[in-house]
Protein backbone atom coordinates (compact mmCIF):
# COMPACT_ATOMS: atom_id res chain seq x y z
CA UNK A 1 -24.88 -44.45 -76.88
CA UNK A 2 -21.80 -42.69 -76.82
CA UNK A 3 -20.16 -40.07 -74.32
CA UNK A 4 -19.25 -36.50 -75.73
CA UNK A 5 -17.58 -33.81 -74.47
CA UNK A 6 -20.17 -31.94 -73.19
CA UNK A 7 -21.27 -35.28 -71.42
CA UNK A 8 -18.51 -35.54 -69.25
CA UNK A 9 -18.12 -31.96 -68.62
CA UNK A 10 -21.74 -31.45 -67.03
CA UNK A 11 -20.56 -35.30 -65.00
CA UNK A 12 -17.25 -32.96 -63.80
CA UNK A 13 -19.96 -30.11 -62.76
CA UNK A 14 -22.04 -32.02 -61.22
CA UNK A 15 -19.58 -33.74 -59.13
CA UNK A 16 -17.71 -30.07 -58.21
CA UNK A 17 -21.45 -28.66 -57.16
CA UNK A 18 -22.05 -31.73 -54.65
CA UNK A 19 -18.71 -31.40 -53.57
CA UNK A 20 -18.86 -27.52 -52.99
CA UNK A 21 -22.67 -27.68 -51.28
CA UNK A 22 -20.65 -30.36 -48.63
CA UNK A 23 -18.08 -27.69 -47.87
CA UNK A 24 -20.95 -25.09 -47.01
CA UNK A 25 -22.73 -26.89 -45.42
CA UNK A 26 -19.52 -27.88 -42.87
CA UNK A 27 -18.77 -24.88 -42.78
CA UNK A 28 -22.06 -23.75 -41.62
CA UNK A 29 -22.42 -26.26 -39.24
CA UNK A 30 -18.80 -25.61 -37.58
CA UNK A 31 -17.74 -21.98 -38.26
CA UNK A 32 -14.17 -22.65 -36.61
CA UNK A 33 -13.19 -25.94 -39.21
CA UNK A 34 -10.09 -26.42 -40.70
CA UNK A 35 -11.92 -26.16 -44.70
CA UNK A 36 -13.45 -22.68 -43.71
CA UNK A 37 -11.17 -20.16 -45.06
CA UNK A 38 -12.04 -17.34 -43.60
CA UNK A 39 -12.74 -18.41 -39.60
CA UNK A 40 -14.29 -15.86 -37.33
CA UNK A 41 -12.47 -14.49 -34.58
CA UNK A 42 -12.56 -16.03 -30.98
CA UNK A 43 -15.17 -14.53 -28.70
CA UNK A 44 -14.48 -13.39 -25.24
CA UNK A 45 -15.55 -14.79 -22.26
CA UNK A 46 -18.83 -14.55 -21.57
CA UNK A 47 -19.86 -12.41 -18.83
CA UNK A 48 -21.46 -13.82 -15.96
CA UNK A 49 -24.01 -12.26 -14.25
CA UNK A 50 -25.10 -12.35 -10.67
CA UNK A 51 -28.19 -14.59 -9.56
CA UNK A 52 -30.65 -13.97 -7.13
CA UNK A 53 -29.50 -17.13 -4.93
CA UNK A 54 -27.38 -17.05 -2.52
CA UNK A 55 -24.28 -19.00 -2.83
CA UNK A 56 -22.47 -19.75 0.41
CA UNK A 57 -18.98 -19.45 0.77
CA UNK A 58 -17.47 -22.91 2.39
CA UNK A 59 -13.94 -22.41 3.87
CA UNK A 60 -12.12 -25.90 2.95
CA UNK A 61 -11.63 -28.13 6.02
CA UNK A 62 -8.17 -27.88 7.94
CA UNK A 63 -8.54 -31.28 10.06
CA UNK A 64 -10.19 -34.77 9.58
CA UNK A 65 -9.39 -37.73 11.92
CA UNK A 66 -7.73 -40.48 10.31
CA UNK A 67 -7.61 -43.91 11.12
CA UNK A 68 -3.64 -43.85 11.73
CA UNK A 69 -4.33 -42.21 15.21
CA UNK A 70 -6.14 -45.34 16.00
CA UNK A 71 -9.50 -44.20 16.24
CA UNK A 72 -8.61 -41.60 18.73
CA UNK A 73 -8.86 -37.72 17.47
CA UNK A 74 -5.67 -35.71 17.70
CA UNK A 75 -6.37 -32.40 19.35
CA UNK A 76 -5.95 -29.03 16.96
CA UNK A 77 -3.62 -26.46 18.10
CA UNK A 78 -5.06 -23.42 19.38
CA UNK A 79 -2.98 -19.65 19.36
CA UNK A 80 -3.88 -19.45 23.01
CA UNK A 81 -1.57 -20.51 25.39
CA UNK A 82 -2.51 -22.64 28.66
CA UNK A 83 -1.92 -20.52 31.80
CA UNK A 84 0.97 -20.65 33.90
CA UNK A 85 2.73 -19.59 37.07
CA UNK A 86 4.47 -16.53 35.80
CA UNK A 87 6.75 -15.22 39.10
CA UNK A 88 6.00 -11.26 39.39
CA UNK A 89 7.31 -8.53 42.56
CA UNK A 90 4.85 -6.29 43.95
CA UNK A 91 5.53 -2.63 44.79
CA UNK A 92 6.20 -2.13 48.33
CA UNK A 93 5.42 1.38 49.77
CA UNK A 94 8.82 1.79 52.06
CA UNK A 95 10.92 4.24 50.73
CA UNK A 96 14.74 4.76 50.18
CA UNK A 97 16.96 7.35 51.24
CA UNK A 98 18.99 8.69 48.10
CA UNK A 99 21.62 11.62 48.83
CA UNK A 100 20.65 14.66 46.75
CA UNK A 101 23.11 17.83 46.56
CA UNK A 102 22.44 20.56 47.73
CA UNK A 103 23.35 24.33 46.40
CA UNK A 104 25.62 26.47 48.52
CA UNK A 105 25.10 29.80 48.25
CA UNK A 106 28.60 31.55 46.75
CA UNK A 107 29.45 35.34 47.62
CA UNK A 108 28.38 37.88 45.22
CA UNK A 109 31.11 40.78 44.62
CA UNK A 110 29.88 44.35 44.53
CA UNK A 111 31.82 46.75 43.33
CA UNK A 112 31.91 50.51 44.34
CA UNK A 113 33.21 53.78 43.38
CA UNK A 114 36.49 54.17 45.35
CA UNK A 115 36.32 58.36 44.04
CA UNK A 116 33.81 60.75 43.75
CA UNK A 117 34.45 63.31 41.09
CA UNK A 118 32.77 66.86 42.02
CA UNK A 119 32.56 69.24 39.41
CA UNK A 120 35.26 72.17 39.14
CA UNK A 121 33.53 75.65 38.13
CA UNK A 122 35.71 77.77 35.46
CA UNK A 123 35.90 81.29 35.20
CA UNK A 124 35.21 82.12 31.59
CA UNK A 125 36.70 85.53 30.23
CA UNK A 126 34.18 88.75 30.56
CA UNK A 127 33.18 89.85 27.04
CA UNK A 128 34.74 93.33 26.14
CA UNK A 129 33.11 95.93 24.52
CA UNK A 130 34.14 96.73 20.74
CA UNK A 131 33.80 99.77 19.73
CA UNK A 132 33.78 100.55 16.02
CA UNK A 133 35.33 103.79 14.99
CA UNK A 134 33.61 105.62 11.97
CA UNK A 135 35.95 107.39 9.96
């Protein structure tokens, strides 16, 4: 039996149709591959909703013994300060003499009138009859 040439070309198709089916099907099994050539875009975060349990908050610890101290606990610092003798005065009630000025009363000056004027009465001239001549 010999090969022709539409042998080998339906050998070439059938090798390019296995070859393509492998690519779909990677590509359907992992969208983001290197052979896709079209990738989707990157999804956002997902949001996370809020559950009915309660989840406690736990501060981190701020002091654990260590076997350096050997065996014996070092004491935390506290912001309060131990008490101690603090020297203070009380008031006393005796009272202290301070000089304070006092105002001396100065002399006013009051002026007054060294004249009196009195009023003078003038003698105005009499009004004198006119008399009008007809002619």
């Amino acid at each position: 039996m010999q090969l022709t040439l539409w042998d080998i070309l339906s050998i070439i198709l059938l090798v390019a149709l296995v070859l393509v089916g492998a690519i779909v099907v990677q590509i359907f099994i992992n969208p983001y591959s290197a052979v896709n050539p079209f990738p989707p875009a990157t999804l956002p975060a997902p949001i996370q909703l809020p559950t009915s349990t309660n989840t406690p908050r736990v501060l981190p610890p701020t002091w654990t013994p260590t076997a350096s101290t050997g065996g014996q606990a070092t004491l935390r610092p506290t912001s309060t300060l131990p008490a101690t003798a603090t020297g203070f005065v009380l008031p006393t009630a005796t009272n202290t003499p301070t000089a304070t000025r006092t105002v001396t009363p100065t002399p006013t000056v009051t002026r007054t009138p060294t004249k009196t004027l009195v009023p003078t009465l003038t003698n105005s001239p009499e009004p004198t009859a006119t008399t009008a001549s007809i002619p």
